[in-house]
Protein backbone atom coordinates (compact mmCIF):
# COMPACT_ATOMS: atom_id res chain seq x y z
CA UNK A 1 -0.26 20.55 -18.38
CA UNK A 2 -1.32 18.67 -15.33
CA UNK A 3 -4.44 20.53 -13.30
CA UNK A 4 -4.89 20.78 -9.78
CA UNK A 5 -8.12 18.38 -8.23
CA UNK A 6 -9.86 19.86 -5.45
CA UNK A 7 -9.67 18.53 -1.59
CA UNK A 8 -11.23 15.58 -0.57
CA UNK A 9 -11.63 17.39 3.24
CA UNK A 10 -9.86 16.32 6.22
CA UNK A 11 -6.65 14.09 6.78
CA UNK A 12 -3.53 13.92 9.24
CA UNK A 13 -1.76 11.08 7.33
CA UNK A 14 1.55 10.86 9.75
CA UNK A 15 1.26 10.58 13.39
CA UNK A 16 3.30 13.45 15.54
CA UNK A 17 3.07 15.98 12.51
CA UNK A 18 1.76 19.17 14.03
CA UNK A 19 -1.40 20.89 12.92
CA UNK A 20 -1.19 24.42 13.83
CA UNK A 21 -5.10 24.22 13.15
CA UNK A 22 -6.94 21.39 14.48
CA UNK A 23 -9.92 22.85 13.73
CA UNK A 24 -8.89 23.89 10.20
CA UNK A 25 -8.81 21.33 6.44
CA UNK A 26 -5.87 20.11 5.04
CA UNK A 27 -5.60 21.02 1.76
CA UNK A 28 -5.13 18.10 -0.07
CA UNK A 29 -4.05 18.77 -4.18
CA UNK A 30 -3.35 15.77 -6.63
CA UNK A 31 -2.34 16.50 -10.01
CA UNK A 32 -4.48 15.26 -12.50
CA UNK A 33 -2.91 14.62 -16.25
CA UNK A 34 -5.31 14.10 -19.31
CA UNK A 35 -4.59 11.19 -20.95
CA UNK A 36 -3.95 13.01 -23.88
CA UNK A 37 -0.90 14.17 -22.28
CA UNK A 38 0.10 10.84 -20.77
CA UNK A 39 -0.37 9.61 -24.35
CA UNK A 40 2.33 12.41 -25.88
CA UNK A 41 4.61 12.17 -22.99
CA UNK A 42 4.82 8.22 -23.56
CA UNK A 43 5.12 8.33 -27.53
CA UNK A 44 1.69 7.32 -27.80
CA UNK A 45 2.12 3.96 -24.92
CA UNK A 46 4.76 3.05 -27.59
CA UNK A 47 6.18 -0.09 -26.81
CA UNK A 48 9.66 0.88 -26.91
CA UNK A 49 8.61 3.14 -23.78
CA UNK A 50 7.43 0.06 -21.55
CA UNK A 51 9.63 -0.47 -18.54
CA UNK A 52 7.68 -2.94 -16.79
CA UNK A 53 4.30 -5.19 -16.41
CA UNK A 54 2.14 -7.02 -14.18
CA UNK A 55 -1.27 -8.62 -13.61
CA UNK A 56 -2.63 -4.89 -12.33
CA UNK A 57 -1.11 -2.93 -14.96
CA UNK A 58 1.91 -2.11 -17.68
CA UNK A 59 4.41 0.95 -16.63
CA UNK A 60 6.03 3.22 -19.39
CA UNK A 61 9.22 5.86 -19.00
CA UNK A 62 7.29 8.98 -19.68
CA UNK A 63 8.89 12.70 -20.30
CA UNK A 64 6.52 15.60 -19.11
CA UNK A 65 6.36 18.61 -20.85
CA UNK A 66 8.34 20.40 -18.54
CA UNK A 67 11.43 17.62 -19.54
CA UNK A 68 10.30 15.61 -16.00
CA UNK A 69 10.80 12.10 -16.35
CA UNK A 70 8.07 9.66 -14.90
CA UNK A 71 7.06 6.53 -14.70
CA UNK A 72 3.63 6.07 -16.24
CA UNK A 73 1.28 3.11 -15.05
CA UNK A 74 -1.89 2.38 -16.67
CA UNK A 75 -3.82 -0.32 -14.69
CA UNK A 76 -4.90 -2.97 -16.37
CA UNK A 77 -7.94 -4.26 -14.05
CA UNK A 78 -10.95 -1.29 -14.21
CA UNK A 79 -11.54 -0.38 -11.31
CA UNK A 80 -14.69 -0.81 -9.14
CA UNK A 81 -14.51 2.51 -7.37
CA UNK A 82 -16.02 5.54 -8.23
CA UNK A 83 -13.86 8.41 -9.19
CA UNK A 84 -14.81 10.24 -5.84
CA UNK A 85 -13.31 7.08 -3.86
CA UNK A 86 -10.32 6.79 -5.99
CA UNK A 87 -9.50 9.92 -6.40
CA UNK A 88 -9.71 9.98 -1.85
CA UNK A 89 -7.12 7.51 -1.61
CA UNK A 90 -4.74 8.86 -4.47
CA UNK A 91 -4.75 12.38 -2.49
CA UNK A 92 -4.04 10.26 0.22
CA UNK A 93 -1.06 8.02 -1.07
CA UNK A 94 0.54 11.23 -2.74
CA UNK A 95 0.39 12.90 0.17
CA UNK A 96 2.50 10.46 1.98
CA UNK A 97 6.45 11.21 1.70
CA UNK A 98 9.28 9.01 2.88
CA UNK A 99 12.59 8.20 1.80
CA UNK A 100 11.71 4.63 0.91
CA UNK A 101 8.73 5.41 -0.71
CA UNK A 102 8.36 5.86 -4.17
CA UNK A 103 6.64 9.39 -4.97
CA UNK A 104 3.27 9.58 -6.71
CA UNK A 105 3.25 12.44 -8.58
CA UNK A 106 -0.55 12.42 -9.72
CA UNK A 107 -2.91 10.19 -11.98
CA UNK A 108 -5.57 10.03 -15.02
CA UNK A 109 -9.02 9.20 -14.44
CA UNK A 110 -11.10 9.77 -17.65
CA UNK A 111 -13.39 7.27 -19.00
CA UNK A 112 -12.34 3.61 -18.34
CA UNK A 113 -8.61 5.04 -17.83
CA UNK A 114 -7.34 4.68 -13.84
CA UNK A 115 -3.55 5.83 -14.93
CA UNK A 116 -0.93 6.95 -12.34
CA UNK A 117 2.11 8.95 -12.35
CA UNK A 118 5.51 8.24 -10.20
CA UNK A 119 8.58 9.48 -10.29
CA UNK A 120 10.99 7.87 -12.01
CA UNK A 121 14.00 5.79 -11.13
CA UNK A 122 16.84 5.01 -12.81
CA UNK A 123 18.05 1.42 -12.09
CA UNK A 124 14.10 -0.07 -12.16
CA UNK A 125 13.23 -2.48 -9.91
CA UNK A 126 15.24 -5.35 -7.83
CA UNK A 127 12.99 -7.69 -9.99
CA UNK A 128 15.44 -6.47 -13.57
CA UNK A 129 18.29 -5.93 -11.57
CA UNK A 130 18.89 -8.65 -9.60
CA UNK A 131 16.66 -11.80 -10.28
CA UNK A 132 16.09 -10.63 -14.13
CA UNK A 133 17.84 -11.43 -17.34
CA UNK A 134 21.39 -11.02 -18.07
CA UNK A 135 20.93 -7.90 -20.35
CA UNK A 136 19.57 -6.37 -17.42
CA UNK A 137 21.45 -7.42 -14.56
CA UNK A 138 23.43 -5.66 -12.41
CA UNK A 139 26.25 -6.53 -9.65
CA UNK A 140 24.92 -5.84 -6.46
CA UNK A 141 27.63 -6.65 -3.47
CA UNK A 142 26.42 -7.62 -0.10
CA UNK A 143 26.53 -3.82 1.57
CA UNK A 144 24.17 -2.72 -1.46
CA UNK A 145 22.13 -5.51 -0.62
CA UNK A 146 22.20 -5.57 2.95
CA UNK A 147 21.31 -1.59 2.59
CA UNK A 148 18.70 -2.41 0.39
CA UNK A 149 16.53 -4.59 3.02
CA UNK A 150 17.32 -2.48 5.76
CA UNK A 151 15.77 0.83 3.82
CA UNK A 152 13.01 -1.61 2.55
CA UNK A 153 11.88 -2.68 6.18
CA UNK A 154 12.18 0.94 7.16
CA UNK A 155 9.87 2.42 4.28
CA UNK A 156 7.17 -0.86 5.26
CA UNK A 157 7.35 0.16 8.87
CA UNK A 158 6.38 3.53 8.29
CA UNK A 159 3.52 2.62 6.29
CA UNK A 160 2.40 0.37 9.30
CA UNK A 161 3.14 2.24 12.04
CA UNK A 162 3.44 6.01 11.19
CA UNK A 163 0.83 6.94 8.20
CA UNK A 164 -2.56 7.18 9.39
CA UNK A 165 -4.93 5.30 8.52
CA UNK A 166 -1.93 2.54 8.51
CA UNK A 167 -1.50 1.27 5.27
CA UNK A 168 -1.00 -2.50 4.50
CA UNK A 169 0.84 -2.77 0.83
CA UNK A 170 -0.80 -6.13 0.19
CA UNK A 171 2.18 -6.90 -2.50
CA UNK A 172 5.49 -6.53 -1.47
CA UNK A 173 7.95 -8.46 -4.04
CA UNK A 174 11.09 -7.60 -5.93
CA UNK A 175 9.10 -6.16 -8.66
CA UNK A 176 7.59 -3.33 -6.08
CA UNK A 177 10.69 -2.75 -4.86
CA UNK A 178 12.78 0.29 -7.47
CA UNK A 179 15.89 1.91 -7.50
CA UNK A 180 17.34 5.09 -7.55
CA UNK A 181 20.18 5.57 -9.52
CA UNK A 182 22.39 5.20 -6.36
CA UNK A 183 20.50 2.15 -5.68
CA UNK A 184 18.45 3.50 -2.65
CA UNK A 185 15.73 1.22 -2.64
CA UNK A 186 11.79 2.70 -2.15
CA UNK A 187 8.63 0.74 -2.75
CA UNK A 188 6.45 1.43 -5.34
CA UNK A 189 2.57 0.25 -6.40
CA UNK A 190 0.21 1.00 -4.10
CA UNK A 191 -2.64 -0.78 -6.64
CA UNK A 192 -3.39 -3.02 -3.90
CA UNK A 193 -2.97 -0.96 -0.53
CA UNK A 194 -5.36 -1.48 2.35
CA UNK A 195 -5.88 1.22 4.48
CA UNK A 196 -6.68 0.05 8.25
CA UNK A 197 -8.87 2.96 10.34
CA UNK A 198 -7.54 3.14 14.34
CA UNK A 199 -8.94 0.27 15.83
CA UNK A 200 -8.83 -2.22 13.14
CA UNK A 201 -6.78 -5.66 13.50
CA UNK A 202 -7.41 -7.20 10.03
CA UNK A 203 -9.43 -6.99 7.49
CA UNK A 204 -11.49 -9.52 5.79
CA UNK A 205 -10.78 -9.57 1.82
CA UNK A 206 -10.45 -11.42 -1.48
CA UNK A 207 -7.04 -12.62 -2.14
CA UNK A 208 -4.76 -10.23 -3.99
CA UNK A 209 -1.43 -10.47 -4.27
CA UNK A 210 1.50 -12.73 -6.07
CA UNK A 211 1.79 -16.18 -5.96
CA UNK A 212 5.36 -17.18 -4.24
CA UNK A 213 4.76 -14.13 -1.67
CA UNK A 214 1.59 -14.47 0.11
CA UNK A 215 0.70 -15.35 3.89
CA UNK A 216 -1.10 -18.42 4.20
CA UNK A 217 -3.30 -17.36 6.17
CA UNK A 218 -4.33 -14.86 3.71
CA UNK A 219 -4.20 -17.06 0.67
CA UNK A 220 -6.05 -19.32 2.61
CA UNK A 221 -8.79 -17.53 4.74
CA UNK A 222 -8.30 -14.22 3.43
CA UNK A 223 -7.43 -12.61 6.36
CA UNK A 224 -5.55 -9.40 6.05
CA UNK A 225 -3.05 -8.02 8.85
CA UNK A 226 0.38 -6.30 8.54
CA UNK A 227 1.71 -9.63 9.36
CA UNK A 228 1.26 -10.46 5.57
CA UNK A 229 3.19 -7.87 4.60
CA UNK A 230 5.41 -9.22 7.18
CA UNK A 231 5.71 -12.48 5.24
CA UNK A 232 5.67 -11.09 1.76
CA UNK A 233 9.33 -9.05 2.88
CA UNK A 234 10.78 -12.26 4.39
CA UNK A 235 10.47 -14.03 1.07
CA UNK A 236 12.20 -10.50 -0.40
CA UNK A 237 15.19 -10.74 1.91
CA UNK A 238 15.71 -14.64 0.95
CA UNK A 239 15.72 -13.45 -3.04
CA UNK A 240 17.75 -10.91 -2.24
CA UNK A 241 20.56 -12.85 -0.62
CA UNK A 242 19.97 -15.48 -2.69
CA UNK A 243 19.54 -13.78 -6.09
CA UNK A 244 16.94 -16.36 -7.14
CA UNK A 245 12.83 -15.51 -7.62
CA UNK A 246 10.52 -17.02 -5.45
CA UNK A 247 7.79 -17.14 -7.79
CA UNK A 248 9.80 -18.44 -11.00
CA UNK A 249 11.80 -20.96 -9.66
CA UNK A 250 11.84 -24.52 -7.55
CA UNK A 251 14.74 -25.73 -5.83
CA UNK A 252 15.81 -29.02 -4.47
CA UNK A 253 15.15 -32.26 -6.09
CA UNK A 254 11.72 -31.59 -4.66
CA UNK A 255 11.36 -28.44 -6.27
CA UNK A 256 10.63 -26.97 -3.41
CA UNK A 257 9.40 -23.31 -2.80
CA UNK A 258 12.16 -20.42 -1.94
CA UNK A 259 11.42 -20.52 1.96
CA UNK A 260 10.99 -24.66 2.60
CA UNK A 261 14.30 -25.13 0.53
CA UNK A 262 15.81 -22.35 3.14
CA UNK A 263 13.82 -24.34 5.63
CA UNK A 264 15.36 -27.63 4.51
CA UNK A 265 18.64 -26.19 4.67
CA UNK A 266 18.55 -24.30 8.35
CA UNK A 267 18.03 -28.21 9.49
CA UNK A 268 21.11 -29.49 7.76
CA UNK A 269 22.80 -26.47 9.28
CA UNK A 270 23.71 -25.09 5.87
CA UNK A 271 21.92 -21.91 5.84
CA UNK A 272 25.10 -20.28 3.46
CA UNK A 273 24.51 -22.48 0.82
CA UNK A 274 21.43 -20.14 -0.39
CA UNK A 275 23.64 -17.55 -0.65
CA UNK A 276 24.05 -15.78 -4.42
CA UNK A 277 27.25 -17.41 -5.94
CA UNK A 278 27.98 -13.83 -7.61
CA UNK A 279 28.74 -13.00 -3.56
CA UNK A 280 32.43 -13.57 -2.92
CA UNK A 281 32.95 -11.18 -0.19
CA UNK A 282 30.65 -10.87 2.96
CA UNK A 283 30.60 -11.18 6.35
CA UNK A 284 29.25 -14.52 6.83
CA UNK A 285 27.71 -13.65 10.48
CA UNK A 286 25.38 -10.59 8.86
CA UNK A 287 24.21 -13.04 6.27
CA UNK A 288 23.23 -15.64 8.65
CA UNK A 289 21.05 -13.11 10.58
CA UNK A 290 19.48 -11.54 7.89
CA UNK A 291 18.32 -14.98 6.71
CA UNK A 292 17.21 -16.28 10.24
CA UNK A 293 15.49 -12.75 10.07
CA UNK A 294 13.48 -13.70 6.53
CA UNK A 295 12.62 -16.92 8.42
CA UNK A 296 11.06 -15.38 11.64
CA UNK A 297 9.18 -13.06 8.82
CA UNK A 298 8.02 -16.37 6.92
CA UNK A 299 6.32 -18.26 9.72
CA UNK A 300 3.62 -20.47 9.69
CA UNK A 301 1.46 -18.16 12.41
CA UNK A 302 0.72 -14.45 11.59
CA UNK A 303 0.92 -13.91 15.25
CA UNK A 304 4.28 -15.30 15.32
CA UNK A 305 6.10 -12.92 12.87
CA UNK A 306 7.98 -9.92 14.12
CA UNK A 307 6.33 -6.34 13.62
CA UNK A 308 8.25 -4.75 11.07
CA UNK A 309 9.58 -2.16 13.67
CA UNK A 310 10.93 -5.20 15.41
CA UNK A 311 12.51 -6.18 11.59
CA UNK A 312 14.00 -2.72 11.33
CA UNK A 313 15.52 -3.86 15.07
CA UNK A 314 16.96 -7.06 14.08
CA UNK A 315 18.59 -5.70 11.04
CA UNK A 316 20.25 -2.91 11.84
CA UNK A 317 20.99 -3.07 15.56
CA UNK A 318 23.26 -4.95 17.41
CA UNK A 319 20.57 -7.57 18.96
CA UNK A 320 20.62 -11.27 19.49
CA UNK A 321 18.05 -13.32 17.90
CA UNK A 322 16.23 -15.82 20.26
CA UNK A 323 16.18 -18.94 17.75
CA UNK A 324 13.95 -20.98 20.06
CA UNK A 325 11.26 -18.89 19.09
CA UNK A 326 11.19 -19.56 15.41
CA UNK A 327 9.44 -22.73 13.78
CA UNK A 328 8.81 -23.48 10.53
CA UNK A 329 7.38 -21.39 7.74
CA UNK A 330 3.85 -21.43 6.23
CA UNK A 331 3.98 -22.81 2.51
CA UNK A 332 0.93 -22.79 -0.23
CA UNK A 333 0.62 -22.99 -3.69
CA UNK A 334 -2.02 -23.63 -6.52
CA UNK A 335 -3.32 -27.23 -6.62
CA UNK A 336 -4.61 -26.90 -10.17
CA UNK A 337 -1.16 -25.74 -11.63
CA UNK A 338 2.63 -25.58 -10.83
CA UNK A 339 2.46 -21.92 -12.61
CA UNK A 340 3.04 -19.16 -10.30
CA UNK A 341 2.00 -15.55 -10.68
CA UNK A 342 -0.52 -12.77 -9.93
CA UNK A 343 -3.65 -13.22 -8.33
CA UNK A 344 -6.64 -10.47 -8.53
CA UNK A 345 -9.57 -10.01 -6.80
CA UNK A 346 -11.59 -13.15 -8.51
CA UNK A 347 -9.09 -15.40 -7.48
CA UNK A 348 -10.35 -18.45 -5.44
CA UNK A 349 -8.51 -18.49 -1.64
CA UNK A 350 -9.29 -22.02 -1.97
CA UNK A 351 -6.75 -23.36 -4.59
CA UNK A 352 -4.41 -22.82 -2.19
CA UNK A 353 -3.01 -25.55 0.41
CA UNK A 354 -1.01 -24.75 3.80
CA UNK A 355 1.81 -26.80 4.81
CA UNK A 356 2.06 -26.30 8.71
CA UNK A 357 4.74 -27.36 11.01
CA UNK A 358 4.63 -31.21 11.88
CA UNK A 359 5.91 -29.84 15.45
CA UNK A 360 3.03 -30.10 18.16
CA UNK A 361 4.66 -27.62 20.01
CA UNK A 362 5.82 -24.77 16.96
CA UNK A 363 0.96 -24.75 16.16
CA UNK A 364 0.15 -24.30 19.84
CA UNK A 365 2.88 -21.90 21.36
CA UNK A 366 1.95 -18.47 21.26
CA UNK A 367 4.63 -15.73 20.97
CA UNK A 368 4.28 -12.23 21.86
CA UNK A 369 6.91 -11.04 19.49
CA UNK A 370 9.61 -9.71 21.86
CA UNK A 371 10.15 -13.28 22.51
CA UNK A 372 12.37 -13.06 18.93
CA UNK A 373 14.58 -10.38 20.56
CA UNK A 374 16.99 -11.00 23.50
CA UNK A 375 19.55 -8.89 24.91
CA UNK A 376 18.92 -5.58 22.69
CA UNK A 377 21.43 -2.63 23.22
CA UNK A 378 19.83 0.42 24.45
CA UNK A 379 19.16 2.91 22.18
């Protein structure tokens, strides 16, 4: 049976939700299993349980005594915090509740175990579903997919904008990004969030993140803003109209990178061509702005990339997007090897290399961001 931790003091963790008691605690309960229990619910960590894997940790399909099915993740990289800390920002993560964010139910901390408990959903993640292998692979059309970036973009905008502190994911991929079993998208792992106090622009931090989805500027330099996160969904909408993974594959003769072969193709004018051969029927003129969208996302300057309210804006509303204002993406990868994958928190910012825009014009202009938008319908 899970047991109830006590508070960790004060927090207001969504902006406009009214506090009948300034003055007054939230209460702020996480469940805490014993890992005894994890253990029984998960047949022991039986392989035949394991539903996923990363660098930060392998998941498992769990059952609860009570017959509640979980998802089980036991993180493979030990912690540096102390269970005081930890425990802080797991009250805080499970008490945040959206629609397109994937529930954490509670978490383990005995010994060297940091284990945490979701709930569970039933189609797993867009990484098996669409970009995985054939046994696992589902049909998704183009409203399913469409739906799925717009709820995606929603549930990242909240985090940025609504939960306080704001909360930067730091690893948005397909992967993060699980299904319900109506194939209502949430995102998932919060291993790697960032929380960013009032006030705060970026952060300064070691590199974390996968390979194939990062910012440049913070696989170069480190630097951590929202605008990574920014970048990281960009590549997602390109895999997801493509069906192809960022991080596994090369395209072009060049074997170029997901976003310069998009790149490569915008200048031939033959944006359509990335599109997922399993898509016979769409409207061509949603798929062209969803991937002019990605590329806005993708750009070579953080401080060029839409806010992802602004995303939200150009996916679902009836807006025109100003393509004067987008230049080319930012591109890295590792010098030492062509192998793409997870980085952690040792890994060198350095073995990274930025390919920026040849164009005089797309490094020096500065754009303020509603520059991207023209002629918006009122709300």
């Amino acid at each position: 049976m899970p047991m109830i931790s006590n508070c960790f003091g004060s927090l207001n963790w969504c902006k406009g939700r009214k506090d009948p008691s300034a003055q007054s605690e939230q209460v702020i309960a996480t469940k805490t299993f014993s890992y005894s229990s994890l253990r029984s619910a998960t047949g022991d960590f039986h392989p035949s349980s394991r539903i996923g894997g990363g660098g930060y940790g392998v998941v498992y399909k769990g059952v609860l005594k009570d017959g509640t099915p979980v998802a089980i993740k036991s993180l493979s990289v030990e912690s540096k915090q102390g269970t005081h800390e930890f425990m802080t920002e797991i009250d805080l993560i499970s008490n945040i509740q959206h629609p397109n964010l994937v529930q954490l139910i509670g978490c383990c901390v005995e010994g060297n175990h940091r284990i945490l408990v979701y709930e569970f959903m039933e189609n797993n993640s867009l990484a098996s579903t669409l970009l995985g292998s054939k046994t696992k692979h589902l049909a998704l059309d183009w409203p399913k997919r469409a739906a799925i970036c717009c709820a995606t973009a929603t549930g990242l905008a909240f985090l940025h904008e609504e939960v306080v502190p704001n909360i930067v994911h730091r690893d948005i991929k397909a992967s993060n990004i699980l299904l319900d079993e109506n194939f209502n998208p949430k995102i998932g792992d919060f291993g790697l969030a960032k929380l960013f106090p009032d006030n705060v622009t970026h952060v300064s931090t070691r590199v974390a993140g996968t390979v194939g989805y990062l910012a440049p500027e913070y696989a170069l330099l480190g630097q951590l803003t929202k605008k990574a996160d920014v970048y990281s969904f960009g590549v997602l909408i390109l895999e997801i109209v493509s069906g192809k993974s960022s991080s596994k594959a090369a395209f072009d003769e060049n074997l170029l990178v997901l976003v310069e072969w998009v790149w490569k193709l915008k200048e031939g004018n033959r944006l359509l061509e990335i599109v997922d051969p399993e898509l016979t029927d769409y409207d061509e003129s949603e798929v062209l702005r969803f991937i002019k969208v990605a590329l806005f996302c993708t750009q070579a300057a953080a401080q060029q990339r839409p806010s992802m309210k602004q995303v939200v804006e150009m996916l679902t509303k009836h807006v025109h997007i100003n393509e004067k204002a987008l230049s080319e993406p930012g591109v890295y990868m590792r010098h030492a090897s062509k192998n793409l994958g997870t980085l952690d928190e040792s890994s060198s910012s350095h073995a990274y290399k930025l390919k920026r825009s040849e164009n005089p014009d797309a490094s020096s202009t500065q754009f303020s961001g509603d520059d991207i938008v023209t002629e918006m319908v009122p709300r």
